[in-house]
Protein backbone atom coordinates (compact mmCIF):
# COMPACT_ATOMS: atom_id res chain seq x y z
CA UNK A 1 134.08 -7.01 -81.38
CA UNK A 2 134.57 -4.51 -84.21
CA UNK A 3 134.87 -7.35 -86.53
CA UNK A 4 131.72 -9.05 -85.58
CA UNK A 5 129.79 -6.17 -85.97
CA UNK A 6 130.68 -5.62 -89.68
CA UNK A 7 129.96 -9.42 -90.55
CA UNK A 8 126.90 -8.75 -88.98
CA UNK A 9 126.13 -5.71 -90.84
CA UNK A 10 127.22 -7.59 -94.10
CA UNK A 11 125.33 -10.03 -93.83
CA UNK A 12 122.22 -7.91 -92.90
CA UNK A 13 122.24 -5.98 -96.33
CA UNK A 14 122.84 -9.47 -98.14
CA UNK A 15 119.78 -10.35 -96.26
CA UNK A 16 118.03 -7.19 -97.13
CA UNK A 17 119.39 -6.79 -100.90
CA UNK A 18 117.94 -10.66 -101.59
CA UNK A 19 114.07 -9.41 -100.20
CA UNK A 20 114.52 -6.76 -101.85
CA UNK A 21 115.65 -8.22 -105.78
CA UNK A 22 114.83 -11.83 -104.42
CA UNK A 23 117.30 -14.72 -106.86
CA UNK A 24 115.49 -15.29 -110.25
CA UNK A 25 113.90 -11.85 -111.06
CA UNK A 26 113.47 -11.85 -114.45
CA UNK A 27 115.52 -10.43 -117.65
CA UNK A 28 118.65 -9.62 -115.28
CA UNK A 29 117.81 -6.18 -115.32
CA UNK A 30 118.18 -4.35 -111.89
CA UNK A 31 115.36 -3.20 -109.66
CA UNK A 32 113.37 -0.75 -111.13
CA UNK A 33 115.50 -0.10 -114.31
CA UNK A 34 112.63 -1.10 -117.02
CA UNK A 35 110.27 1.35 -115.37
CA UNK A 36 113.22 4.12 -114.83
CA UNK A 37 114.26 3.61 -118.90
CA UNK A 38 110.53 4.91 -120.07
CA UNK A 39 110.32 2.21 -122.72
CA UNK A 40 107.32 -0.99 -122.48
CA UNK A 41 108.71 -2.95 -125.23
CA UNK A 42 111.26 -5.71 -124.53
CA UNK A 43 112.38 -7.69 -127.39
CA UNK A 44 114.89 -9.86 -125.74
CA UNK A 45 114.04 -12.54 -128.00
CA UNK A 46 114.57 -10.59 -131.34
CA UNK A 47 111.27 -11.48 -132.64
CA UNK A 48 109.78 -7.97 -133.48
CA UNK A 49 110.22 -6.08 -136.46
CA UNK A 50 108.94 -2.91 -135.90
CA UNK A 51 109.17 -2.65 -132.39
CA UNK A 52 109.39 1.08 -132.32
CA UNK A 53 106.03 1.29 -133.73
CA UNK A 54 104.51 -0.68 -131.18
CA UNK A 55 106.51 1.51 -128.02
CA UNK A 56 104.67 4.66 -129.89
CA UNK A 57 101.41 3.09 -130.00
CA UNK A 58 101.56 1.75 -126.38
CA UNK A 59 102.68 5.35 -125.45
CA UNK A 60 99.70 6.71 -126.85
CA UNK A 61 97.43 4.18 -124.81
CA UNK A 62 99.08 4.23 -121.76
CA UNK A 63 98.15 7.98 -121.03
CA UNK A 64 94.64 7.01 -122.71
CA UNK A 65 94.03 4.28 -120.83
CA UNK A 66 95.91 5.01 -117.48
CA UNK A 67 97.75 1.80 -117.09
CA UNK A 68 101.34 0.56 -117.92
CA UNK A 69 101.19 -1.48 -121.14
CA UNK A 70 103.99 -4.02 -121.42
CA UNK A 71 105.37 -6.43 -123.98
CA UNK A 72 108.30 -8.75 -122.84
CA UNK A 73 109.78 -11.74 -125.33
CA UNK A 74 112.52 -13.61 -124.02
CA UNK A 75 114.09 -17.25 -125.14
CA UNK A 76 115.63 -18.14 -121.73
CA UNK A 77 113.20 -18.04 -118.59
CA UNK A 78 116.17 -18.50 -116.71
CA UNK A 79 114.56 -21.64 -114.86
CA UNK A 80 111.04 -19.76 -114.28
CA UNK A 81 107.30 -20.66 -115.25
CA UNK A 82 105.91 -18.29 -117.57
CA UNK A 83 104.09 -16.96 -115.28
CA UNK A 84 106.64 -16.40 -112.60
CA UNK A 85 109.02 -15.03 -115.52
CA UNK A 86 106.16 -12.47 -116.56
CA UNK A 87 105.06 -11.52 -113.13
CA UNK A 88 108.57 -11.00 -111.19
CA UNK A 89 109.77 -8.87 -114.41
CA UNK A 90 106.27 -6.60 -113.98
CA UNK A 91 107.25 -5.99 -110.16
CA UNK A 92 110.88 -6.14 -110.10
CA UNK A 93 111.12 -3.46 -112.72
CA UNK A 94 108.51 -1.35 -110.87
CA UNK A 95 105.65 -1.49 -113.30
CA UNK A 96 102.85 0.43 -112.77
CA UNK A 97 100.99 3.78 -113.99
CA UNK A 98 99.92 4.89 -111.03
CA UNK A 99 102.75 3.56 -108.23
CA UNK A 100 105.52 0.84 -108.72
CA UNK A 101 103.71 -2.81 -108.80
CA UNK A 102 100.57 -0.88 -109.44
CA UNK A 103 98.03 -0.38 -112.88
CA UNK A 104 99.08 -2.49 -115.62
CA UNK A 105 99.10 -5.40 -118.26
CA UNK A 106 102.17 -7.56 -119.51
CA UNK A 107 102.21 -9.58 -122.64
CA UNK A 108 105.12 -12.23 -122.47
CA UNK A 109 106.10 -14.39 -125.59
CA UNK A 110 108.28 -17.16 -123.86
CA UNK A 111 109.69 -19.00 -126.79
CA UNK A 112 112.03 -20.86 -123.75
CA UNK A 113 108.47 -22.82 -122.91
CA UNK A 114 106.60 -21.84 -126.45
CA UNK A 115 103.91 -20.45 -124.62
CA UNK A 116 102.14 -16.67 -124.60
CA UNK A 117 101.31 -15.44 -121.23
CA UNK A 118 98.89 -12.53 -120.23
CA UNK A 119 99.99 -10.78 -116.32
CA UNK A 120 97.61 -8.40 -114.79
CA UNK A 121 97.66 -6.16 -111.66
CA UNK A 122 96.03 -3.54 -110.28
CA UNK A 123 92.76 -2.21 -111.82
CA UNK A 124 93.51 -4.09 -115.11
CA UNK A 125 92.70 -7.63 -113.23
CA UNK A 126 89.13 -6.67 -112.97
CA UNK A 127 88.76 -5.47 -116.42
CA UNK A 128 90.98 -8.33 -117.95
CA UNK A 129 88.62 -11.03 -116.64
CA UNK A 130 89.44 -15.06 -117.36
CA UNK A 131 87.01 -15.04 -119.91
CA UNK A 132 88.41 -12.02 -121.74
CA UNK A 133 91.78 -13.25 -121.34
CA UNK A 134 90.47 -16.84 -122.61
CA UNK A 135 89.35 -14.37 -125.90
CA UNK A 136 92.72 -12.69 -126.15
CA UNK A 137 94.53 -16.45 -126.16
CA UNK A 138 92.43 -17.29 -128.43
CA UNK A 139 93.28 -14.91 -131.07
CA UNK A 140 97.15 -14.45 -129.66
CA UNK A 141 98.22 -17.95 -129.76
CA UNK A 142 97.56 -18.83 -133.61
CA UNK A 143 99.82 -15.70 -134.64
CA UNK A 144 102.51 -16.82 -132.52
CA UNK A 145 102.19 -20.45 -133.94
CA UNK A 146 102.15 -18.98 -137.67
CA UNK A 147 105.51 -16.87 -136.49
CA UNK A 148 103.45 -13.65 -136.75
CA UNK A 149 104.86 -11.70 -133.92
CA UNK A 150 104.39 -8.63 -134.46
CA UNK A 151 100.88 -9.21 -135.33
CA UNK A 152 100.32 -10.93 -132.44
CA UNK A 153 101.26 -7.40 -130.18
CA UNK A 154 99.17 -5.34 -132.65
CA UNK A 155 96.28 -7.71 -131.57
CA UNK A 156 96.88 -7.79 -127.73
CA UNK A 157 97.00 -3.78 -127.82
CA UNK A 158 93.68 -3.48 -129.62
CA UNK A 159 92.01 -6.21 -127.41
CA UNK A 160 93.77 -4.13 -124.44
CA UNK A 161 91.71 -0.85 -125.71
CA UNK A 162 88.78 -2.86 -126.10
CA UNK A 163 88.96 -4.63 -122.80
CA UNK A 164 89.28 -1.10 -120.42
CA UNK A 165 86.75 0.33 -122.34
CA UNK A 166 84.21 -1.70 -121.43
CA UNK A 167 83.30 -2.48 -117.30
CA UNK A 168 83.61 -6.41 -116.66
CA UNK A 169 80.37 -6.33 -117.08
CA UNK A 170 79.46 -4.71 -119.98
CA UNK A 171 79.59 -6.84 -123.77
CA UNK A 172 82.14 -5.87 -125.88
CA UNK A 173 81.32 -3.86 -128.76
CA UNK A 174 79.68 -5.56 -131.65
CA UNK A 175 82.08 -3.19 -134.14
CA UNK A 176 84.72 -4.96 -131.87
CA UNK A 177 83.92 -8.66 -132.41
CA UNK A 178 83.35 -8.64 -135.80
CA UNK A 179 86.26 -7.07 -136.60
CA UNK A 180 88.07 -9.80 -134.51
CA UNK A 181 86.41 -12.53 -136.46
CA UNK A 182 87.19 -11.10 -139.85
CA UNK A 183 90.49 -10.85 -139.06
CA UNK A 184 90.82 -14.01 -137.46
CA UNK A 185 88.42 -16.11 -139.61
CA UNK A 186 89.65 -14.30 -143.21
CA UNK A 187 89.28 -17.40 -145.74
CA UNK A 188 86.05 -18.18 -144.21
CA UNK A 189 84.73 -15.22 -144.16
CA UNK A 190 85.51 -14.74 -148.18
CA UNK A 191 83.84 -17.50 -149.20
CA UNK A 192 80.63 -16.58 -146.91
CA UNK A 193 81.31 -12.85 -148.80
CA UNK A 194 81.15 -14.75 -152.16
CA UNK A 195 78.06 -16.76 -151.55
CA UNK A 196 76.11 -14.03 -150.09
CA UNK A 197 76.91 -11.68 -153.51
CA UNK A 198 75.76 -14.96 -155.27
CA UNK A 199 72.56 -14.92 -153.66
CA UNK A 200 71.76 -11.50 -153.73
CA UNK A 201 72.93 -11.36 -157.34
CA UNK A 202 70.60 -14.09 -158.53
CA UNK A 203 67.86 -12.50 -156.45
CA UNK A 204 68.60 -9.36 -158.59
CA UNK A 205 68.18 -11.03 -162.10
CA UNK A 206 64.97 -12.84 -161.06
CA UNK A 207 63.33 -9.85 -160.19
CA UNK A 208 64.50 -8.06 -163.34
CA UNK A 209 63.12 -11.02 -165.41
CA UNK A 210 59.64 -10.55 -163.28
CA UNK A 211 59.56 -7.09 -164.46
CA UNK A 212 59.33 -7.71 -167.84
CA UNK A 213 56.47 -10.16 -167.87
CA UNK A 214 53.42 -8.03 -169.69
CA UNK A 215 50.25 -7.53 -167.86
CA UNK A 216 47.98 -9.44 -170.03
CA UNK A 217 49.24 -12.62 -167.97
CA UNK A 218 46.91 -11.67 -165.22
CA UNK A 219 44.16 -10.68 -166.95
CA UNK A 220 41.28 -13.55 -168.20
CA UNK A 221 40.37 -13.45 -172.24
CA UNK A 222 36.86 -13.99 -171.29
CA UNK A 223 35.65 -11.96 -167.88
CA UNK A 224 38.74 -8.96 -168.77
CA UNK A 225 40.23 -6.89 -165.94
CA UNK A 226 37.82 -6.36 -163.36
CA UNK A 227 38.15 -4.80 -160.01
CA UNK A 228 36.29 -5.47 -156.91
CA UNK A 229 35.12 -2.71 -154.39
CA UNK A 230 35.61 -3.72 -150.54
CA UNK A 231 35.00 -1.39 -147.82
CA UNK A 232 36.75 -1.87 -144.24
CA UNK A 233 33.87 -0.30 -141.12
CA UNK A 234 35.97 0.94 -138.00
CA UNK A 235 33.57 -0.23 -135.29
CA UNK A 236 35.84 0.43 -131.70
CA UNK A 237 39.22 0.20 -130.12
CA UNK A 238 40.24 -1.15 -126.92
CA UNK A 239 43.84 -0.71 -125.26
CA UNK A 240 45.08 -1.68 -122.14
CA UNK A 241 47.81 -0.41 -119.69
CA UNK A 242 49.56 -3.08 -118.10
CA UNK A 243 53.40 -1.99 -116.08
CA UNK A 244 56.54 -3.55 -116.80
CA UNK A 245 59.26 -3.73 -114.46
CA UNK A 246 62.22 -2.10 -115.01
CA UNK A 247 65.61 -4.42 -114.92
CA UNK A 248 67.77 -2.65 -113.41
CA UNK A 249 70.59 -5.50 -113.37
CA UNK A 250 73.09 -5.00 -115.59
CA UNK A 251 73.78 -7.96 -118.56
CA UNK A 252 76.70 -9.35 -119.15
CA UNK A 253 78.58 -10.23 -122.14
CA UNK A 254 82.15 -9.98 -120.90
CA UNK A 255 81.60 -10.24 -117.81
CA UNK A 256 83.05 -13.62 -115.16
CA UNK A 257 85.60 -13.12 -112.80
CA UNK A 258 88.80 -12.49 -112.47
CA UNK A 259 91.75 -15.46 -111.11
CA UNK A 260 94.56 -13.70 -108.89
CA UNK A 261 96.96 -15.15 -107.29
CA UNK A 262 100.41 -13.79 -105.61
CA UNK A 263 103.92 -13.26 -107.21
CA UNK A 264 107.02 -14.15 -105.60
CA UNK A 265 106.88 -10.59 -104.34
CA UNK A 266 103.63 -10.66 -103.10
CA UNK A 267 101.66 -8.81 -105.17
CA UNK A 268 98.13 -9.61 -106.60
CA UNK A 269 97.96 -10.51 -110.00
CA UNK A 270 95.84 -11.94 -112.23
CA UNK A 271 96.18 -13.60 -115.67
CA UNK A 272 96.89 -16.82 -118.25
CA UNK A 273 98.41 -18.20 -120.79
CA UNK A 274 98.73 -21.02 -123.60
CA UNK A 275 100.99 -22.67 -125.34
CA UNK A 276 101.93 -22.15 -128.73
């Protein structure tokens, strides 16, 4: 009888140890042990050069922003998806800024799959909406392509500022998208520099030459330089008052929704990614 009961008992905390760290959590690391070390930069990959600089910087906007800030590279998704890989290493290693599985964004670089893929949870899935994260692909991917890694985080942090700065609904800052294009549209935007100095070069020397043409141009040899008198006569004014409603929706500009759907865990995440 004694027996039975501690096969039983074995097998009940195999049963509860696999709910618990279910087969397949990601990065092999045990439950809770990313979260526990106090670090948010993973280079399992080795792709990062200077990946203490980017641990510092997402130190410094994790207590700014309030939510975990996390980037994971890895060349073996151990038989996962992306974004099974990305979401089961946020909650198995107890991300979160406010409570384990909680506030937070992950960034994984899975060169397994050659694909970049953006996890959200908590608060950061309503401010990291599909079109946002559509943005942040957009400017991600090509970096990874080019073999620009660490450029590629430096970008995902600053679009991470930018994006829980502004409400779902608010635009992003015009500051903000210019300085994306410029950086992401460089050659073009020299030679739209260079044309534009052109322009306003040639505009200068025409008006120069203008300046120098005499007077006697405009004047006629036979009548001379004569000036008319003209007299404007106020006679009335007339305004009128008319209301106009107040809008008081908000516009968008970065606004859409926001995908979720459940890890193996169960928790609510949102998120996407490209290839690469």
């Amino acid at each position: 009888m004694k027996k039975r009961c501690k096969i039983s008992l074995c097998l009940l905390a195999l049963l509860l140890l696999t709910m618990v760290y279910p087969v397949g959590a990601a990065a092999g690391l045990a439950p809770g042990e990313a979260a526990q070390e106090g670090r948010y930069v993973y280079d399992q990959a080795d792709l990062l050069e200077n990946d203490q600089d980017l641990e510092e910087e997402i130190q410094a906007l994790r207590s700014q922003l309030q939510i975990d800030i996390v980037l994971v590279t890895t060349d073996d998704a151990e038989g996962l998806t992306p974004r099974q890989y990305a979401d089961d290493f946020y909650d198995y290693n107890n991300f979160g800024y406010d409570e384990p599985r909680g506030d937070g964004v992950l960034m994984l670089i899975d060169m397994d799959h050659r694909e970049v893929y953006i996890s959200t949870c908590g608060k950061a899935i309503w401010y990291f909406t599909d079109e946002r994260i559509d943005l942040a692909l957009d400017a991600i991917a090509p970096k990874l392509t080019d073999g620009e890694y660490d450029e590629a985080c430096e970008t995902f942090l600053s679009l991470t500022e930018e994006f829980m700065t502004h409400a779902a609904d608010e635009p992003l800052s015009y500051g903000f998208r210019l300085k994306l294009m410029l950086r992401e549209h460089w050659f073009m935007t020299l030679v739209i520099a260079a044309v534009l100095t052109a322009i306003t070069l040639g505009a200068l020397a025409r008006n120069k030459a203008m300046d120098k043409v005499s007077a006697s141009v405009y004047l006629s040899p036979k009548d001379g330089f004569q000036i008319d008198q003209k007299v404007d006569q106020y006679l009335n004014e007339f305004t009128t008052h008319r209301r106009i409603p107040r809008n008081e929706g908000r516009s968008g500009g970065g606004g859409g929704g926001s995908s979720t759907h459940s890890s193996s865990s169960g928790t609510s995440h949102g998120g996407g990614g490209r290839s690469f």
